[in-house]
PDB file of N, CA and C in Angstrom:
ATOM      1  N   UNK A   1       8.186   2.380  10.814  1.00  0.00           N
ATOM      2  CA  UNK A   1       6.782   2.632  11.000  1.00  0.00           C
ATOM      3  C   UNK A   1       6.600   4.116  11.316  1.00  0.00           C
ATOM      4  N   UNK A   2       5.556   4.941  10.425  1.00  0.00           N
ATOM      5  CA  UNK A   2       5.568   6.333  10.785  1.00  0.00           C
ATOM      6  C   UNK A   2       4.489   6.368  12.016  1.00  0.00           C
ATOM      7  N   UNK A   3       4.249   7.443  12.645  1.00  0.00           N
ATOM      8  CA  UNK A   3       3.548   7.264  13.992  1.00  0.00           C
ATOM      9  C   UNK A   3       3.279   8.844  13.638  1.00  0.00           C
ATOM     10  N   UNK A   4       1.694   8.879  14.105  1.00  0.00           N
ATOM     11  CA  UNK A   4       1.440  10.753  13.814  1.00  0.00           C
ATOM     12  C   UNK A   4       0.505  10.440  15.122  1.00  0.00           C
ATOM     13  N   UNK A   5       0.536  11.844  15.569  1.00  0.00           N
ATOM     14  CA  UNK A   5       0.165  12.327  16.887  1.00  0.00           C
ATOM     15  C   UNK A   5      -1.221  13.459  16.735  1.00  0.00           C
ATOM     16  N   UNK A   6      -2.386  12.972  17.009  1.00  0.00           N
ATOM     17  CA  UNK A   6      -3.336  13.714  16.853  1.00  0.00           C
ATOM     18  C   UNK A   6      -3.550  14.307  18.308  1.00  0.00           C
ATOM     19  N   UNK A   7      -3.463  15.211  18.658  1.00  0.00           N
ATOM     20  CA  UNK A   7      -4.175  16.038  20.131  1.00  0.00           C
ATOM     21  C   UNK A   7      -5.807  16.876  20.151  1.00  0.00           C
ATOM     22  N   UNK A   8      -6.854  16.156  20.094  1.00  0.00           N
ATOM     23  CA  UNK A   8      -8.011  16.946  20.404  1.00  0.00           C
ATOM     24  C   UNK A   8      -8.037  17.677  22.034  1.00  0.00           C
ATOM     25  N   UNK A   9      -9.416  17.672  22.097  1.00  0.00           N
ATOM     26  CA  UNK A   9      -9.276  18.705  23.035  1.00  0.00           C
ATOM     27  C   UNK A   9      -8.798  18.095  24.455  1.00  0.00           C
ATOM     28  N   UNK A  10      -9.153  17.161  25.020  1.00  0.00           N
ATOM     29  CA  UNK A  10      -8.309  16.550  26.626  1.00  0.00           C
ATOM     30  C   UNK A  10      -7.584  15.310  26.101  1.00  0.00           C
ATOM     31  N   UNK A  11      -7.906  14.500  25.389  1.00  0.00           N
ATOM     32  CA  UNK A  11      -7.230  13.981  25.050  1.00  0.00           C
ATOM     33  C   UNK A  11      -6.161  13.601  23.773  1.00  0.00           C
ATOM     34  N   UNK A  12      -5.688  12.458  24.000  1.00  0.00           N
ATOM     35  CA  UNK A  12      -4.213  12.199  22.832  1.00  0.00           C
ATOM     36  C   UNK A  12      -4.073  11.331  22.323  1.00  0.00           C
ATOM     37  N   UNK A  13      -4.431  10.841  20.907  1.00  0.00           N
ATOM     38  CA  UNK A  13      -4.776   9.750  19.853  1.00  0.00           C
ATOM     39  C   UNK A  13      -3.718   9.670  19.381  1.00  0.00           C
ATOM     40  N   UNK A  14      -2.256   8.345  18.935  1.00  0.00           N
ATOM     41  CA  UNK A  14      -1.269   7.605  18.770  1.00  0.00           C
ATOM     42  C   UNK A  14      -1.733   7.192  17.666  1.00  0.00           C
ATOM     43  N   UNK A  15      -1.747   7.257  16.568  1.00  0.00           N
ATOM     44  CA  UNK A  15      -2.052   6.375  15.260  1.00  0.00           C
ATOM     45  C   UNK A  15      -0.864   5.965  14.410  1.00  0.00           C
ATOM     46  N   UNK A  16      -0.526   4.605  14.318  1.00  0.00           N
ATOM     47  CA  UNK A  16       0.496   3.563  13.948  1.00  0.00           C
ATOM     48  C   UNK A  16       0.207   3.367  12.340  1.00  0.00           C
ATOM     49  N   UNK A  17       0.947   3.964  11.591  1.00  0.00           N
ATOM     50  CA  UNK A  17       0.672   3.793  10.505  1.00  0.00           C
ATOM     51  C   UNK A  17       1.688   2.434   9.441  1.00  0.00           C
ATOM     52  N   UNK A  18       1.020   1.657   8.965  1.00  0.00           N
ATOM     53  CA  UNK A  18       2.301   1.058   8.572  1.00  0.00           C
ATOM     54  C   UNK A  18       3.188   1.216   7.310  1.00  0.00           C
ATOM     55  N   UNK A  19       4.151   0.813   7.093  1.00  0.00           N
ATOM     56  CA  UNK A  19       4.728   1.112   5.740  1.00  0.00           C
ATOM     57  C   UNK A  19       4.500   0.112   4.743  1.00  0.00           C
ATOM     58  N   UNK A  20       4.453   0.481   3.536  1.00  0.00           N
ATOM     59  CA  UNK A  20       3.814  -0.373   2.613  1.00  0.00           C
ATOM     60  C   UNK A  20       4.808  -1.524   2.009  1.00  0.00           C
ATOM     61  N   UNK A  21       4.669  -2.344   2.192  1.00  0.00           N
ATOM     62  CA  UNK A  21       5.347  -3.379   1.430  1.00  0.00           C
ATOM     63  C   UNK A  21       5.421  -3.727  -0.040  1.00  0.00           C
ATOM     64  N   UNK A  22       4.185  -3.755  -0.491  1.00  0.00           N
ATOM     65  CA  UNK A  22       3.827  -3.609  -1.605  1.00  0.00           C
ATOM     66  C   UNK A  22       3.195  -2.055  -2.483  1.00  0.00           C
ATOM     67  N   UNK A  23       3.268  -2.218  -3.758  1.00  0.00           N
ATOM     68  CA  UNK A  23       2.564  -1.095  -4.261  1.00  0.00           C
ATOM     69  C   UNK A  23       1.547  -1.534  -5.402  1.00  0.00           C
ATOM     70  N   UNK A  24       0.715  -1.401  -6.003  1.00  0.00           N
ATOM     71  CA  UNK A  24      -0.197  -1.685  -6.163  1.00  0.00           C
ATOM     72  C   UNK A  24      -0.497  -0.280  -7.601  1.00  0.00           C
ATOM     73  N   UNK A  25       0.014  -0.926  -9.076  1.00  0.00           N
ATOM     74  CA  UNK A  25      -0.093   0.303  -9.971  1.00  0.00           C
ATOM     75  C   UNK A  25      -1.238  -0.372 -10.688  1.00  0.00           C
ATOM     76  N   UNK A  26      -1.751   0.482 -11.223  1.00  0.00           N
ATOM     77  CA  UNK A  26      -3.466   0.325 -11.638  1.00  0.00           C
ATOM     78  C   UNK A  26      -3.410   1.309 -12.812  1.00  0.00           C
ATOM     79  N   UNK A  27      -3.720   0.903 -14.019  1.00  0.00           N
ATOM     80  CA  UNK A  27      -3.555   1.356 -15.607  1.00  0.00           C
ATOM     81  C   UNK A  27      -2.121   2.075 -16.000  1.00  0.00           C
ATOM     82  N   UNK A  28      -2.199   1.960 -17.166  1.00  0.00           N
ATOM     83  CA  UNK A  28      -0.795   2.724 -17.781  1.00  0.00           C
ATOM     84  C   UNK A  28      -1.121   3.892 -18.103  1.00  0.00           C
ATOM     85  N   UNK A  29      -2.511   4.812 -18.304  1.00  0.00           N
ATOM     86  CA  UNK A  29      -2.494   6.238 -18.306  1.00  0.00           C
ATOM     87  C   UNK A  29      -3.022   6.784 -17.228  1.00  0.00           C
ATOM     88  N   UNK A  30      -3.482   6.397 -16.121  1.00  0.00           N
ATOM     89  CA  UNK A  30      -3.434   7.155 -15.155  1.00  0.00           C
ATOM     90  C   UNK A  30      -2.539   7.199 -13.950  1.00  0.00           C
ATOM     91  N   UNK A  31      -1.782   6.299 -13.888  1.00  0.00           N
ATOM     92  CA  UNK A  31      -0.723   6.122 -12.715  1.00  0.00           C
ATOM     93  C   UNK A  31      -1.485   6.338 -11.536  1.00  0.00           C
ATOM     94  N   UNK A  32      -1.986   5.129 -10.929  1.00  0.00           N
ATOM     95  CA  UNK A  32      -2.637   5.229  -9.710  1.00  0.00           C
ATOM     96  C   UNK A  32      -1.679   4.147  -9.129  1.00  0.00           C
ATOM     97  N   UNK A  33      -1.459   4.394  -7.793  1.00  0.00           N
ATOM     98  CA  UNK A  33      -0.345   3.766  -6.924  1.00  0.00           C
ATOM     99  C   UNK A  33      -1.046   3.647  -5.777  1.00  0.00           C
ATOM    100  N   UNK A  34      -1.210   2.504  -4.980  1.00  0.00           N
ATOM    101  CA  UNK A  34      -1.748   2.339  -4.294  1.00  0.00           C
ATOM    102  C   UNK A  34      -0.619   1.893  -3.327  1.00  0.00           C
ATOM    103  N   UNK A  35      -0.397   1.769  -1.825  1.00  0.00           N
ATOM    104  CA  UNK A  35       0.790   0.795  -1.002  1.00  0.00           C
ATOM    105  C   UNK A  35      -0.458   0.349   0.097  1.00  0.00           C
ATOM    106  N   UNK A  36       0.076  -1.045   0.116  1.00  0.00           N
ATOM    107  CA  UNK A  36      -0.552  -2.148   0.972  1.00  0.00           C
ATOM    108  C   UNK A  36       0.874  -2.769   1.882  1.00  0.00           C
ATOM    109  N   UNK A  37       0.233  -3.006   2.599  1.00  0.00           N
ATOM    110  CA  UNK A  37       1.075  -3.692   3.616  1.00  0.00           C
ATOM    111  C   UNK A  37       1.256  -5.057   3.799  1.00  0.00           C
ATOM    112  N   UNK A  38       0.996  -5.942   2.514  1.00  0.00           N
ATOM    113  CA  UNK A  38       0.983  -7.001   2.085  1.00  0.00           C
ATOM    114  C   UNK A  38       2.423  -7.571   1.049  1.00  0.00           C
ATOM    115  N   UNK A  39       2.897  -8.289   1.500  1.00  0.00           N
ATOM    116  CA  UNK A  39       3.861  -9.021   0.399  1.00  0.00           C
ATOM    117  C   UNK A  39       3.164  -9.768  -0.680  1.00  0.00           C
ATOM    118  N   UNK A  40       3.350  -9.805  -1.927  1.00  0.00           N
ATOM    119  CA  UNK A  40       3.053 -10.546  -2.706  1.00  0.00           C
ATOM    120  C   UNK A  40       4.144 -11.865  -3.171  1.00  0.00           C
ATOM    121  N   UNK A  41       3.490 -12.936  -2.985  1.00  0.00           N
ATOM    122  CA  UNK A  41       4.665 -13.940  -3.873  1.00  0.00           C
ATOM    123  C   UNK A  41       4.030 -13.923  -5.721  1.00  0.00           C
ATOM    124  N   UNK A  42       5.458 -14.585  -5.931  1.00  0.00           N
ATOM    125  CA  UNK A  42       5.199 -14.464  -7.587  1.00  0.00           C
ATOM    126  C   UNK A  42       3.873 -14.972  -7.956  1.00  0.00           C
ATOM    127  N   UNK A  43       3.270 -15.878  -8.201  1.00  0.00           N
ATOM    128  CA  UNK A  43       1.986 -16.322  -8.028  1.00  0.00           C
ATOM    129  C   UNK A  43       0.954 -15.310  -8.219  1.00  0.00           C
ATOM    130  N   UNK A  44       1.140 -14.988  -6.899  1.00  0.00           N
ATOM    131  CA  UNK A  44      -0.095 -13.550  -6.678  1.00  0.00           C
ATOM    132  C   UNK A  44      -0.039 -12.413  -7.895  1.00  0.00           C
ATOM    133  N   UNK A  45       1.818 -12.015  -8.172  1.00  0.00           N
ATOM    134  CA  UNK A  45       1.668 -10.790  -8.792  1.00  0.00           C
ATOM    135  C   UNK A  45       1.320 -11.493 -10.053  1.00  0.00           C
ATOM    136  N   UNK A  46       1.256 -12.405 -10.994  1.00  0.00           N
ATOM    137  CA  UNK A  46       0.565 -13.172 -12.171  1.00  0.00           C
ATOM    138  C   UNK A  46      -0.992 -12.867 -12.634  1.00  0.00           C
ATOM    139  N   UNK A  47      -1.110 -13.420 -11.488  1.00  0.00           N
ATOM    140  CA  UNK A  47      -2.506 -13.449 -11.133  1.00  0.00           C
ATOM    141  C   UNK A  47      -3.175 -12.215 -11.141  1.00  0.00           C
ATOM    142  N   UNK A  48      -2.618 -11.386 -10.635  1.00  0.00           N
ATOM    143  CA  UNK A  48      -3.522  -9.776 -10.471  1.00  0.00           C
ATOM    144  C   UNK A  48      -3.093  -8.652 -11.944  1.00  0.00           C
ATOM    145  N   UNK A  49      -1.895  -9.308 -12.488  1.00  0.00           N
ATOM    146  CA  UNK A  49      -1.124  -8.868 -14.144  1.00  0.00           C
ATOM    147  C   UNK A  49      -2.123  -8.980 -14.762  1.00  0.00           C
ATOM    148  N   UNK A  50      -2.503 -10.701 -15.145  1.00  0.00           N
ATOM    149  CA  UNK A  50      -3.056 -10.821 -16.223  1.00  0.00           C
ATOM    150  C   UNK A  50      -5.140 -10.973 -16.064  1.00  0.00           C
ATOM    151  N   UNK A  51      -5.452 -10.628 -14.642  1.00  0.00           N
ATOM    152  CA  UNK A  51      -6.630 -11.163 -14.449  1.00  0.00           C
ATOM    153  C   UNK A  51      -7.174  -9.655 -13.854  1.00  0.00           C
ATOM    154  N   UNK A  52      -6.504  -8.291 -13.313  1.00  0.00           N
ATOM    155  CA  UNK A  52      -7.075  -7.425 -13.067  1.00  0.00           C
ATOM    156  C   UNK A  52      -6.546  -6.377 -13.953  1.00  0.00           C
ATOM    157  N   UNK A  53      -5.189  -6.489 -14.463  1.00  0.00           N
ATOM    158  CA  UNK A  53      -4.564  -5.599 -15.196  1.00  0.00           C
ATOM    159  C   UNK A  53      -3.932  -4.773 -14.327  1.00  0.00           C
ATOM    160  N   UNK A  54      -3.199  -4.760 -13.276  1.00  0.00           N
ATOM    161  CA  UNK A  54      -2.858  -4.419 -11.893  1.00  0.00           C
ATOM    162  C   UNK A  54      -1.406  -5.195 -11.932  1.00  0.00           C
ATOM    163  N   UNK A  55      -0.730  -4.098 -12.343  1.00  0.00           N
ATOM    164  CA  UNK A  55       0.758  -4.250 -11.453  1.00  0.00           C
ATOM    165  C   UNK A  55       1.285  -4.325 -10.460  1.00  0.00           C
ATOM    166  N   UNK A  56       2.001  -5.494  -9.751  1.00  0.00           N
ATOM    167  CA  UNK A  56       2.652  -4.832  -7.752  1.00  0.00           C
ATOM    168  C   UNK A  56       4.174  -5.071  -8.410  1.00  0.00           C
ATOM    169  N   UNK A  57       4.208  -4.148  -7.817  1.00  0.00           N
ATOM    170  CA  UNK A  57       5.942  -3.813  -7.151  1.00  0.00           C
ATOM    171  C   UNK A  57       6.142  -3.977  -5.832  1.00  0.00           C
ATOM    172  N   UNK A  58       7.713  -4.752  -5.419  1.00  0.00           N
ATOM    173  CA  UNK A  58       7.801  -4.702  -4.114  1.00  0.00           C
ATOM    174  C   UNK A  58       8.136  -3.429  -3.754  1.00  0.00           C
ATOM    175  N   UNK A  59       8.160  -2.437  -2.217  1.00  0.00           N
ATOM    176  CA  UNK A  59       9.371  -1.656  -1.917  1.00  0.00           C
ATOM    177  C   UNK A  59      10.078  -2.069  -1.379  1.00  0.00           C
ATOM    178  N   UNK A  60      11.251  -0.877  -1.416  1.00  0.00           N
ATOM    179  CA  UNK A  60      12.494  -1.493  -1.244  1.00  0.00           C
ATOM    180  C   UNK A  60      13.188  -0.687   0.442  1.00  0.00           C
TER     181      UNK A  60
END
């Protein structure tokens, strides 16, 4: 989990970022990559293939 450290002026903001589980590719000429923090089961990635045109990949 990456963790970034914002400091304004008196105080100190901790923001928990998570790592993406999934990725989320969207058309074949623009390469848009999206990461969600969601697992997909096979099912799901079918479903979003042939009904949004939206590829997931797991990471690894």
């Amino acid at each position: 989990m990456t963790t970034e450290i914002k400091q304004e002026t008196n105080s100190i903001r901790i923001l928990k970022i998570p790592e993406p589980k999934s990725f989320l590719k969207i058309g074949c000429e623009r390469n848009i990559i999206i990461g969600v923090d969601t697992k997909f089961n096979k099912l799901q990635k079918v479903m979003w293939k042939f009904l949004l045109n939206t590829k997931i990949e797991d990471s690894e």
